[in-house]
PDB file of N, CA and C in Angstrom:
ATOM      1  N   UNK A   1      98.399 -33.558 162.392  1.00  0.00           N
ATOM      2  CA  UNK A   1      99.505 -32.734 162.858  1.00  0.00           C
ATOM      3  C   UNK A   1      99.859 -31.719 161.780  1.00  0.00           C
ATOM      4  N   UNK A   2     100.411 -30.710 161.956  1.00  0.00           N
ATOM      5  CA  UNK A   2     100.399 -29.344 161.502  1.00  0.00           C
ATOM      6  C   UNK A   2     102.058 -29.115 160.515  1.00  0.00           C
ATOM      7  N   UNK A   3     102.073 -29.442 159.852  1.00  0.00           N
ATOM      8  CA  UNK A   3     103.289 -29.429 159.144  1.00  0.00           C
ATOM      9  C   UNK A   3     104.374 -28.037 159.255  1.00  0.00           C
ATOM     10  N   UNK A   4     105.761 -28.072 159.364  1.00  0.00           N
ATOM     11  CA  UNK A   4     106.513 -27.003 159.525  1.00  0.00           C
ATOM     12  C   UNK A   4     105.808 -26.029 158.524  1.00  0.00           C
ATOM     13  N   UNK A   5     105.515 -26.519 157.673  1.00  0.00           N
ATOM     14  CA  UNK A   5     105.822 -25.380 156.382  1.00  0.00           C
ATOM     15  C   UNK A   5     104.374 -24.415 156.429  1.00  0.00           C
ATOM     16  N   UNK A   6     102.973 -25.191 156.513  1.00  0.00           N
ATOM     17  CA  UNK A   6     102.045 -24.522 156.826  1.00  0.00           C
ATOM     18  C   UNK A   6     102.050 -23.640 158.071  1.00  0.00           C
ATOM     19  N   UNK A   7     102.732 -24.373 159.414  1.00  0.00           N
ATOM     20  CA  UNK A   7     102.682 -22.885 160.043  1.00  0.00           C
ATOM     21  C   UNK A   7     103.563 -22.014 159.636  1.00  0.00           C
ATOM     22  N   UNK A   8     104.545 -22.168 158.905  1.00  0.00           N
ATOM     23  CA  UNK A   8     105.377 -20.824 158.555  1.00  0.00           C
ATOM     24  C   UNK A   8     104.278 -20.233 157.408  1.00  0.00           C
ATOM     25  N   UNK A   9     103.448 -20.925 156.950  1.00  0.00           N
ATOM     26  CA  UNK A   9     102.388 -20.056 156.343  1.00  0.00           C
ATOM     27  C   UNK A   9     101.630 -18.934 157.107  1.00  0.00           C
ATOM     28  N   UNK A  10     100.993 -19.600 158.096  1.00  0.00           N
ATOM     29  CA  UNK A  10     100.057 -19.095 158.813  1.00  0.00           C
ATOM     30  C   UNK A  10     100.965 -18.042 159.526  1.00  0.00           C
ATOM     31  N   UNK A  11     102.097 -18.160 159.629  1.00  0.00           N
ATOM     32  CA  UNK A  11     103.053 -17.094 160.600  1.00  0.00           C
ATOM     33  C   UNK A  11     103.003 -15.862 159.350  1.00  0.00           C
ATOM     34  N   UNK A  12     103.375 -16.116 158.573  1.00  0.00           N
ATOM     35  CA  UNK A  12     103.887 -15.100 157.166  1.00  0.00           C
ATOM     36  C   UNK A  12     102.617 -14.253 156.990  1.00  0.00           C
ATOM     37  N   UNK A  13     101.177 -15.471 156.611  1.00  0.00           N
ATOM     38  CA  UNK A  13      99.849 -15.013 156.537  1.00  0.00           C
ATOM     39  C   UNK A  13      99.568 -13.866 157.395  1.00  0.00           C
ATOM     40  N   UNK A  14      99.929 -13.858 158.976  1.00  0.00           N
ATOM     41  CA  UNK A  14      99.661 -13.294 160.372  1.00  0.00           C
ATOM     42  C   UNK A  14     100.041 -11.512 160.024  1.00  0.00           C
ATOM     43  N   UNK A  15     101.500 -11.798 160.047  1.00  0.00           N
ATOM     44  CA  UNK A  15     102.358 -10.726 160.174  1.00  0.00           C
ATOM     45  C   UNK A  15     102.195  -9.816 158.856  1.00  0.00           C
ATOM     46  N   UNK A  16     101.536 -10.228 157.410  1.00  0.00           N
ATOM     47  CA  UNK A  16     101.876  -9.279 156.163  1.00  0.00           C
ATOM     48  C   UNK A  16     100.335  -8.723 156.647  1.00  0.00           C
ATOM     49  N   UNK A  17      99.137  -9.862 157.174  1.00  0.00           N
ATOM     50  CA  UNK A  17      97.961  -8.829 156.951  1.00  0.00           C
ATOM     51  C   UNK A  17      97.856  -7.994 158.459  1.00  0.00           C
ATOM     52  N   UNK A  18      98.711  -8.531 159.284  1.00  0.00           N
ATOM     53  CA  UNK A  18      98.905  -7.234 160.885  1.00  0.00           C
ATOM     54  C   UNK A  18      99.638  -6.372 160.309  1.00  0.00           C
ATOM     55  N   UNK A  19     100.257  -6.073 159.282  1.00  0.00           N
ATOM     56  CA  UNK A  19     101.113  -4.806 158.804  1.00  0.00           C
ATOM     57  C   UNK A  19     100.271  -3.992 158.376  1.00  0.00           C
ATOM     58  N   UNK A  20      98.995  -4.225 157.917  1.00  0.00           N
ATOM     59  CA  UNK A  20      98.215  -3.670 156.635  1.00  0.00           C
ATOM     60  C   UNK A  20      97.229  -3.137 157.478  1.00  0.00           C
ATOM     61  N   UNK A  21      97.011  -3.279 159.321  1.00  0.00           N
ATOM     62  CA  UNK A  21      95.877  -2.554 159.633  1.00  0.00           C
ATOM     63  C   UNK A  21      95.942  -1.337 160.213  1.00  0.00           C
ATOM     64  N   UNK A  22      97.322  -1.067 160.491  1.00  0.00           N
ATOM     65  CA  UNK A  22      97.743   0.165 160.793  1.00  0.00           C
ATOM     66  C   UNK A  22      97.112   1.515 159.821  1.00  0.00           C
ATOM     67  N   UNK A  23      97.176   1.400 158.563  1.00  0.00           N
ATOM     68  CA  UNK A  23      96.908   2.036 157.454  1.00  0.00           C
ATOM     69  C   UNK A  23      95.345   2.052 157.697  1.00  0.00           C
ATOM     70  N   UNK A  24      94.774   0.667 157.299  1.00  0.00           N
ATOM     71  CA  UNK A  24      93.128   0.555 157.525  1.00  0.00           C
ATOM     72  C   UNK A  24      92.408   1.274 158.396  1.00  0.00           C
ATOM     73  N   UNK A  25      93.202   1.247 159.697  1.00  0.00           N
ATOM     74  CA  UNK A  25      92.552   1.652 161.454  1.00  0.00           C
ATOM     75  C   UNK A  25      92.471   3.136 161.079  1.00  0.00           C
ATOM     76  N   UNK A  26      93.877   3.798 160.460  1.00  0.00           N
ATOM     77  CA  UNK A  26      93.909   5.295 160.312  1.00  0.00           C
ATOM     78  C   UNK A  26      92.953   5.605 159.152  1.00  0.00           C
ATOM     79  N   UNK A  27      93.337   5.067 157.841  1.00  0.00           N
ATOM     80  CA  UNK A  27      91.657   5.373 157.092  1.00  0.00           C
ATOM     81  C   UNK A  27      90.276   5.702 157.951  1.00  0.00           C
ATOM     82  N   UNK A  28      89.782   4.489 158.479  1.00  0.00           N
ATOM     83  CA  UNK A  28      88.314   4.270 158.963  1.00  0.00           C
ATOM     84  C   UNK A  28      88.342   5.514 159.917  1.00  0.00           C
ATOM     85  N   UNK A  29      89.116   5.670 160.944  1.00  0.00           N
ATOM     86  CA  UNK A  29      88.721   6.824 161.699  1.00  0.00           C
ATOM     87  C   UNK A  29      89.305   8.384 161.157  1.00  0.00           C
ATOM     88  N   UNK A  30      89.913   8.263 160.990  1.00  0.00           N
ATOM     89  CA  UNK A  30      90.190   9.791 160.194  1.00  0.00           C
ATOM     90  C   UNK A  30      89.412  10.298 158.733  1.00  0.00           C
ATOM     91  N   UNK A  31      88.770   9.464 157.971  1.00  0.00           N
ATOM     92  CA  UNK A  31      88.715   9.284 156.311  1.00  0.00           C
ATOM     93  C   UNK A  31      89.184  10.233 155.861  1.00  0.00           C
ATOM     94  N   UNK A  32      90.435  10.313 156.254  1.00  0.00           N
ATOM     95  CA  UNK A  32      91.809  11.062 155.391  1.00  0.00           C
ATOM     96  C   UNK A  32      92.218  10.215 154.412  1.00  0.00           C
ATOM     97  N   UNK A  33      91.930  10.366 153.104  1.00  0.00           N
ATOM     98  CA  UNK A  33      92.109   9.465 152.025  1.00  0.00           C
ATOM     99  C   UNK A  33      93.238  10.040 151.256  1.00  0.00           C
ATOM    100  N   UNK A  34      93.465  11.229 151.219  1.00  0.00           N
ATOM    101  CA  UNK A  34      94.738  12.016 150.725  1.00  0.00           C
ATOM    102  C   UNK A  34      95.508  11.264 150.656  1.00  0.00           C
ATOM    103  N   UNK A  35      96.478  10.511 151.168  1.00  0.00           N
ATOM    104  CA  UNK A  35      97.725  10.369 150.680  1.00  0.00           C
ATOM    105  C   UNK A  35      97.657   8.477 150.203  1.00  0.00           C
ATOM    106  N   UNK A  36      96.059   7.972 149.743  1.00  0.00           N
ATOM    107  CA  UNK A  36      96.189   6.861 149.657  1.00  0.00           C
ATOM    108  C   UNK A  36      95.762   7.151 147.881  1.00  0.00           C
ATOM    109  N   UNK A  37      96.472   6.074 146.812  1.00  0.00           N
ATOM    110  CA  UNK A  37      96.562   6.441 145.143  1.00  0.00           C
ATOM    111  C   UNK A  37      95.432   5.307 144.673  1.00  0.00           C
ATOM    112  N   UNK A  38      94.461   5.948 144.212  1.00  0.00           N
ATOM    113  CA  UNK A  38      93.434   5.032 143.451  1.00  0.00           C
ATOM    114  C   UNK A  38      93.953   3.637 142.784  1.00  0.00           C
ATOM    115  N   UNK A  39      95.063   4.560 141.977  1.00  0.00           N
ATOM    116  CA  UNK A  39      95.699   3.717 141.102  1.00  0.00           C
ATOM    117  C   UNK A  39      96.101   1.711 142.078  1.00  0.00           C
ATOM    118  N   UNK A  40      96.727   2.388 142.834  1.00  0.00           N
ATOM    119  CA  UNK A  40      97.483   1.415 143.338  1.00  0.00           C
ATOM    120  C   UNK A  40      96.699   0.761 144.144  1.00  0.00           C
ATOM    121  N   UNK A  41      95.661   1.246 144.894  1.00  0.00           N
ATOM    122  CA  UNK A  41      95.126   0.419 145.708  1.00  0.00           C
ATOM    123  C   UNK A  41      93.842  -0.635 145.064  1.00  0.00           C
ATOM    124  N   UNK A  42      93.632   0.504 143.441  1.00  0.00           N
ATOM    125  CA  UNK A  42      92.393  -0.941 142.540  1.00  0.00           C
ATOM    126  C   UNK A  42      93.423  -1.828 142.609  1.00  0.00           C
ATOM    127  N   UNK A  43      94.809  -1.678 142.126  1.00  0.00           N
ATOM    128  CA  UNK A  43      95.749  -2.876 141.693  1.00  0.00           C
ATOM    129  C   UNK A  43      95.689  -3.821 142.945  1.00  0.00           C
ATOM    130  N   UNK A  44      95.765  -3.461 143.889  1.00  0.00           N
ATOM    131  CA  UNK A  44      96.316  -4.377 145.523  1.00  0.00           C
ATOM    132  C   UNK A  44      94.968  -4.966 145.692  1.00  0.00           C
ATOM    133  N   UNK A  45      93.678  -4.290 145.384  1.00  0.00           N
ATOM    134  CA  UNK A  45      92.780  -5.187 145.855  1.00  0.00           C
ATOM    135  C   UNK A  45      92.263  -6.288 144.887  1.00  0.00           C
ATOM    136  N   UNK A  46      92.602  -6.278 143.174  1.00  0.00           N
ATOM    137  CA  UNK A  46      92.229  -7.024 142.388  1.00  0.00           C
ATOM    138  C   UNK A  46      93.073  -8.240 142.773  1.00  0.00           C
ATOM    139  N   UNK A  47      94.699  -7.669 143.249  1.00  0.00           N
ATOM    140  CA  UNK A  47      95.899  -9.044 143.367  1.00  0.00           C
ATOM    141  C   UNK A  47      95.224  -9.184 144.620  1.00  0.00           C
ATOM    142  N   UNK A  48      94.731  -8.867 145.761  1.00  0.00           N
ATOM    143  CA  UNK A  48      94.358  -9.973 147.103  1.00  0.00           C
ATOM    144  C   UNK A  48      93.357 -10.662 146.824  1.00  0.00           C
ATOM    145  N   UNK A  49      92.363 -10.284 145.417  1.00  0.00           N
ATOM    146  CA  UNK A  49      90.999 -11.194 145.076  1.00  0.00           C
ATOM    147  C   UNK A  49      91.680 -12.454 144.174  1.00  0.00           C
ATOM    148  N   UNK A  50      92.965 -12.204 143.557  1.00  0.00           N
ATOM    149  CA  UNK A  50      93.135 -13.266 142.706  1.00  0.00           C
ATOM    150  C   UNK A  50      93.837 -14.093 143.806  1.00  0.00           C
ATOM    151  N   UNK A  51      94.723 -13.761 144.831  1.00  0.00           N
ATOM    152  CA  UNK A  51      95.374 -14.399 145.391  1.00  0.00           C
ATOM    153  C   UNK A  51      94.531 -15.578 146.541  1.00  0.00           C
ATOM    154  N   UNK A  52      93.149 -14.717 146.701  1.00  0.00           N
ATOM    155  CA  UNK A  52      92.356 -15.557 147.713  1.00  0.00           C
ATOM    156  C   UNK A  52      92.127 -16.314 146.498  1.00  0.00           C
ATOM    157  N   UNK A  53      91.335 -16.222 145.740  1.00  0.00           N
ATOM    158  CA  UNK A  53      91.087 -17.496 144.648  1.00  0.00           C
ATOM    159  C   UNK A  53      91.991 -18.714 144.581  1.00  0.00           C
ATOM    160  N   UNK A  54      93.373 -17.869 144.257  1.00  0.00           N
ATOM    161  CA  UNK A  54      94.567 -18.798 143.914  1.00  0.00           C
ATOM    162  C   UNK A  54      94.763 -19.696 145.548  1.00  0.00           C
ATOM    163  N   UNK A  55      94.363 -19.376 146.425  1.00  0.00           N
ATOM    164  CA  UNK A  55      94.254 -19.797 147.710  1.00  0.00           C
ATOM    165  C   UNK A  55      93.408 -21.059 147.835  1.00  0.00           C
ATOM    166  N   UNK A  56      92.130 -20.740 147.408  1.00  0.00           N
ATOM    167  CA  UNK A  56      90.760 -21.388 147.769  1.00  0.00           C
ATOM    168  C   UNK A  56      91.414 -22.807 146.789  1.00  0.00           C
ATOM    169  N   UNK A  57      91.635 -22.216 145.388  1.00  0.00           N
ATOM    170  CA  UNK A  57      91.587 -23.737 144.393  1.00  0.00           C
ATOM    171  C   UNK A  57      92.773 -24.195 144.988  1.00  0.00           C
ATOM    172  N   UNK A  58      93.883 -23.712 145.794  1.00  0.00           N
ATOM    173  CA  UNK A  58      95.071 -24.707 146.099  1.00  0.00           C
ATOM    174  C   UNK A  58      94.530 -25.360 147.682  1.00  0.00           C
ATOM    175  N   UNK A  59      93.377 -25.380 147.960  1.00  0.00           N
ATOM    176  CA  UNK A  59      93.087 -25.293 149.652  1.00  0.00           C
ATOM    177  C   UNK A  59      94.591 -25.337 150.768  1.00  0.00           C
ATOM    178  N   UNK A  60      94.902 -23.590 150.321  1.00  0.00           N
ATOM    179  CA  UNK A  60      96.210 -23.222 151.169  1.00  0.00           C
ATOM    180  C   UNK A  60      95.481 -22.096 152.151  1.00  0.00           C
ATOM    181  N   UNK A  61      95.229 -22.729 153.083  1.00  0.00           N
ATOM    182  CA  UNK A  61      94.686 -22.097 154.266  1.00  0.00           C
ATOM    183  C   UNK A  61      95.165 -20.856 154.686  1.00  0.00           C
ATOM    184  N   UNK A  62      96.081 -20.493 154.644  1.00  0.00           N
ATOM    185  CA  UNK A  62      97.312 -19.375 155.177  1.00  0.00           C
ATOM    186  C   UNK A  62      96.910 -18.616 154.232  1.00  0.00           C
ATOM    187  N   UNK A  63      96.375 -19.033 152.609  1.00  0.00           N
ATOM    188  CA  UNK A  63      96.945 -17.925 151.343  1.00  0.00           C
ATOM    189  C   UNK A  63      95.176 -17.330 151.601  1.00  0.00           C
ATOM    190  N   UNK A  64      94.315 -18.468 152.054  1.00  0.00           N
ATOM    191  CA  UNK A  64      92.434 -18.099 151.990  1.00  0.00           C
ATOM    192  C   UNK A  64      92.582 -16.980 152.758  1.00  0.00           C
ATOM    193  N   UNK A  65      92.771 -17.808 154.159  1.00  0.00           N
ATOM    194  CA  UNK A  65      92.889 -16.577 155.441  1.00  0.00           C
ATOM    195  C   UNK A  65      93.526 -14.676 155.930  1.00  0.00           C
ATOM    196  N   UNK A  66      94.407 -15.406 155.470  1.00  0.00           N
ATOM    197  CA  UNK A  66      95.250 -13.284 154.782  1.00  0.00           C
ATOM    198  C   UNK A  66      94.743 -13.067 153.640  1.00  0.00           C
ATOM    199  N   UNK A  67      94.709 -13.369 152.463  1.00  0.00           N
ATOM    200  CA  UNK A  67      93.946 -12.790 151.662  1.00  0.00           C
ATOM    201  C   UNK A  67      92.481 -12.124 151.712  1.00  0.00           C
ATOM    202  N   UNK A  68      91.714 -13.103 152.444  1.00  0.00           N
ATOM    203  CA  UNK A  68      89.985 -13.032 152.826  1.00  0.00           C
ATOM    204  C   UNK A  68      90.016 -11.738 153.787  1.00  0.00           C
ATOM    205  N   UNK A  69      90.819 -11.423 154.803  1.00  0.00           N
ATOM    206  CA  UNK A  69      90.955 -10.000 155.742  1.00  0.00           C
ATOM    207  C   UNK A  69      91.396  -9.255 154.932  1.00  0.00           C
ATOM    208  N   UNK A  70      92.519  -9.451 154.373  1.00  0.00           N
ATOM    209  CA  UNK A  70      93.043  -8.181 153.564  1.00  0.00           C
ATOM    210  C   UNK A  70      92.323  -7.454 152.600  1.00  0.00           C
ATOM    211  N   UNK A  71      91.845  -8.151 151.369  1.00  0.00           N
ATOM    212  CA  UNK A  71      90.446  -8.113 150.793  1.00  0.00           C
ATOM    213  C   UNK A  71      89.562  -7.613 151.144  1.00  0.00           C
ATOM    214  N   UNK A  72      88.803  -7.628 152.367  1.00  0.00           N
ATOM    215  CA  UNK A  72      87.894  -6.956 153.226  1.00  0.00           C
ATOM    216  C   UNK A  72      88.269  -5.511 153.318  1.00  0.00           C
ATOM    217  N   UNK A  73      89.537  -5.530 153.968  1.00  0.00           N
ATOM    218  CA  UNK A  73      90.290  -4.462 154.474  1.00  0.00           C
ATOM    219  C   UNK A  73      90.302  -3.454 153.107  1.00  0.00           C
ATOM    220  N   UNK A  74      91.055  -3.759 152.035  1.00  0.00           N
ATOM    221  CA  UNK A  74      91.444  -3.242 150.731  1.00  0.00           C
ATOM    222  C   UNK A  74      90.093  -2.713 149.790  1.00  0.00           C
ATOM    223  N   UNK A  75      89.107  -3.113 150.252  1.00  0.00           N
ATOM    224  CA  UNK A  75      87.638  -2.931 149.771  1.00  0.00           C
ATOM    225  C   UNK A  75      87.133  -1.649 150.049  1.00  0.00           C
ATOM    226  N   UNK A  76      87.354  -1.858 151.842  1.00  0.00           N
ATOM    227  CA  UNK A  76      87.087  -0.885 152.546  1.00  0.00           C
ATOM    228  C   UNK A  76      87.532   0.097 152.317  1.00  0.00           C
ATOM    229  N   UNK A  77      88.659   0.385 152.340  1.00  0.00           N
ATOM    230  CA  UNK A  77      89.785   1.459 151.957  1.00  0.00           C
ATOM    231  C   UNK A  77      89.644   2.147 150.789  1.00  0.00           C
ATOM    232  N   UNK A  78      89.466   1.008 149.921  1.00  0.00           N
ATOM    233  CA  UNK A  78      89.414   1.714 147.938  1.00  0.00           C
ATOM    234  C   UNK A  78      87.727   2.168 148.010  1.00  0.00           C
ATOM    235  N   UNK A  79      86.454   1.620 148.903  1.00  0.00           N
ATOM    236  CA  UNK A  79      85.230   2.237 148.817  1.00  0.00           C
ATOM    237  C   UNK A  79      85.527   4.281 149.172  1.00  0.00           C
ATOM    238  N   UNK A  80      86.285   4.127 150.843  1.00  0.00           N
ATOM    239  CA  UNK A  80      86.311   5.444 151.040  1.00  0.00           C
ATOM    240  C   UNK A  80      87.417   5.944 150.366  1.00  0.00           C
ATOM    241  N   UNK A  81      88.105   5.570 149.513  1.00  0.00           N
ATOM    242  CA  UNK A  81      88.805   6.672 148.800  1.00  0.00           C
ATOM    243  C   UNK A  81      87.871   7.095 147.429  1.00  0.00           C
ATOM    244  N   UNK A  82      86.808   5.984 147.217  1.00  0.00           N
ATOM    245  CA  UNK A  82      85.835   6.637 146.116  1.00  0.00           C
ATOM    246  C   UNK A  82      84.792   7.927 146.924  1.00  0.00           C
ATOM    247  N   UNK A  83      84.863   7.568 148.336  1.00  0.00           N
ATOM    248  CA  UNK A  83      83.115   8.484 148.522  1.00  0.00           C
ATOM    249  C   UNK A  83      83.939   9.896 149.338  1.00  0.00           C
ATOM    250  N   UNK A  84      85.290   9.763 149.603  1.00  0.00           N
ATOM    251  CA  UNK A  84      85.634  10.870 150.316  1.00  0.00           C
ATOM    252  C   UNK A  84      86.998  11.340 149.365  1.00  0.00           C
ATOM    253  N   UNK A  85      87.511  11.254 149.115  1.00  0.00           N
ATOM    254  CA  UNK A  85      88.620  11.136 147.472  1.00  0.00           C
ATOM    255  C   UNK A  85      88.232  12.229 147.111  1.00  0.00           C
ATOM    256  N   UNK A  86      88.035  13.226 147.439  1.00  0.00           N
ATOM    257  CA  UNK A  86      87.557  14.141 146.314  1.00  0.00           C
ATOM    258  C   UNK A  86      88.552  15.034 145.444  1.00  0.00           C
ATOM    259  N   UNK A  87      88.636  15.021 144.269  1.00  0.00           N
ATOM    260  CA  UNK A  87      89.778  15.560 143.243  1.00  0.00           C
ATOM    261  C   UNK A  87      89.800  17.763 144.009  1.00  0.00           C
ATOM    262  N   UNK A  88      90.700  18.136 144.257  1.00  0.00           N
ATOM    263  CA  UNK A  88      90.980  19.520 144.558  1.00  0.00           C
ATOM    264  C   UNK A  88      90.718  20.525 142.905  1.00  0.00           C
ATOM    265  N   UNK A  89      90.004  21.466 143.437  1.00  0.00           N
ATOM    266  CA  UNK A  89      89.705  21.887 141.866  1.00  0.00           C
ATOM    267  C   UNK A  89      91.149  22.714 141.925  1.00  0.00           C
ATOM    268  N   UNK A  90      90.964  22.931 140.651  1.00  0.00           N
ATOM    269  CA  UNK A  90      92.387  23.362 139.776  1.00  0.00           C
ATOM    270  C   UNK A  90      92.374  25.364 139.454  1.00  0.00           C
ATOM    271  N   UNK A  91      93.154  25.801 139.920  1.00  0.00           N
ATOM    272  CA  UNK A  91      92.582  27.542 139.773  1.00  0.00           C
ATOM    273  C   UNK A  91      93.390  27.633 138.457  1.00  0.00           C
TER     274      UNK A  91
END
């Protein structure tokens, strides 16, 4: 049986990485990378790789599962802001 607290995991898990594909969906089809910051998104995808880790060694299902999509997602995103990103030259 499924303990209160893990499904309020799996609920929390649900809803932070369904927030995050809105952004993703508009990346992939537009590769309008403009208004997404190198900076911040190496940071978000190194914390969803430590957080799946920190997931896997606690076997917290909720923390594997949103992390492991998001991760995917955050990969994706920080690849096309490297191959379409292109810096505006400077006059």
């Amino acid at each position: 049986m499924i303990e209160w607290t893990e499904l309020l995991g799996y609920f929390a898990a649900c809803l932070t990485t369904m927030s995050f594909l809105p952004q993703a969906w508009h990346t992939f089809k537009t590769r309008d990378v403009s208004g997404i910051s190198l900076g911040m998104y190496s940071v978000f995808t190194l914390g969803s790789a430590l957080w799946l880790a920190y997931g896997i060694t606690l076997r917290a299902w909720p923390i594997v599962g949103a992390n492991a999509i998001t991760l995917m997602l955050a990969l994706a995103i920080l690849l096309m802001k490297h191959r379409y990103g292109r810096p505006s030259s400077v006059k």
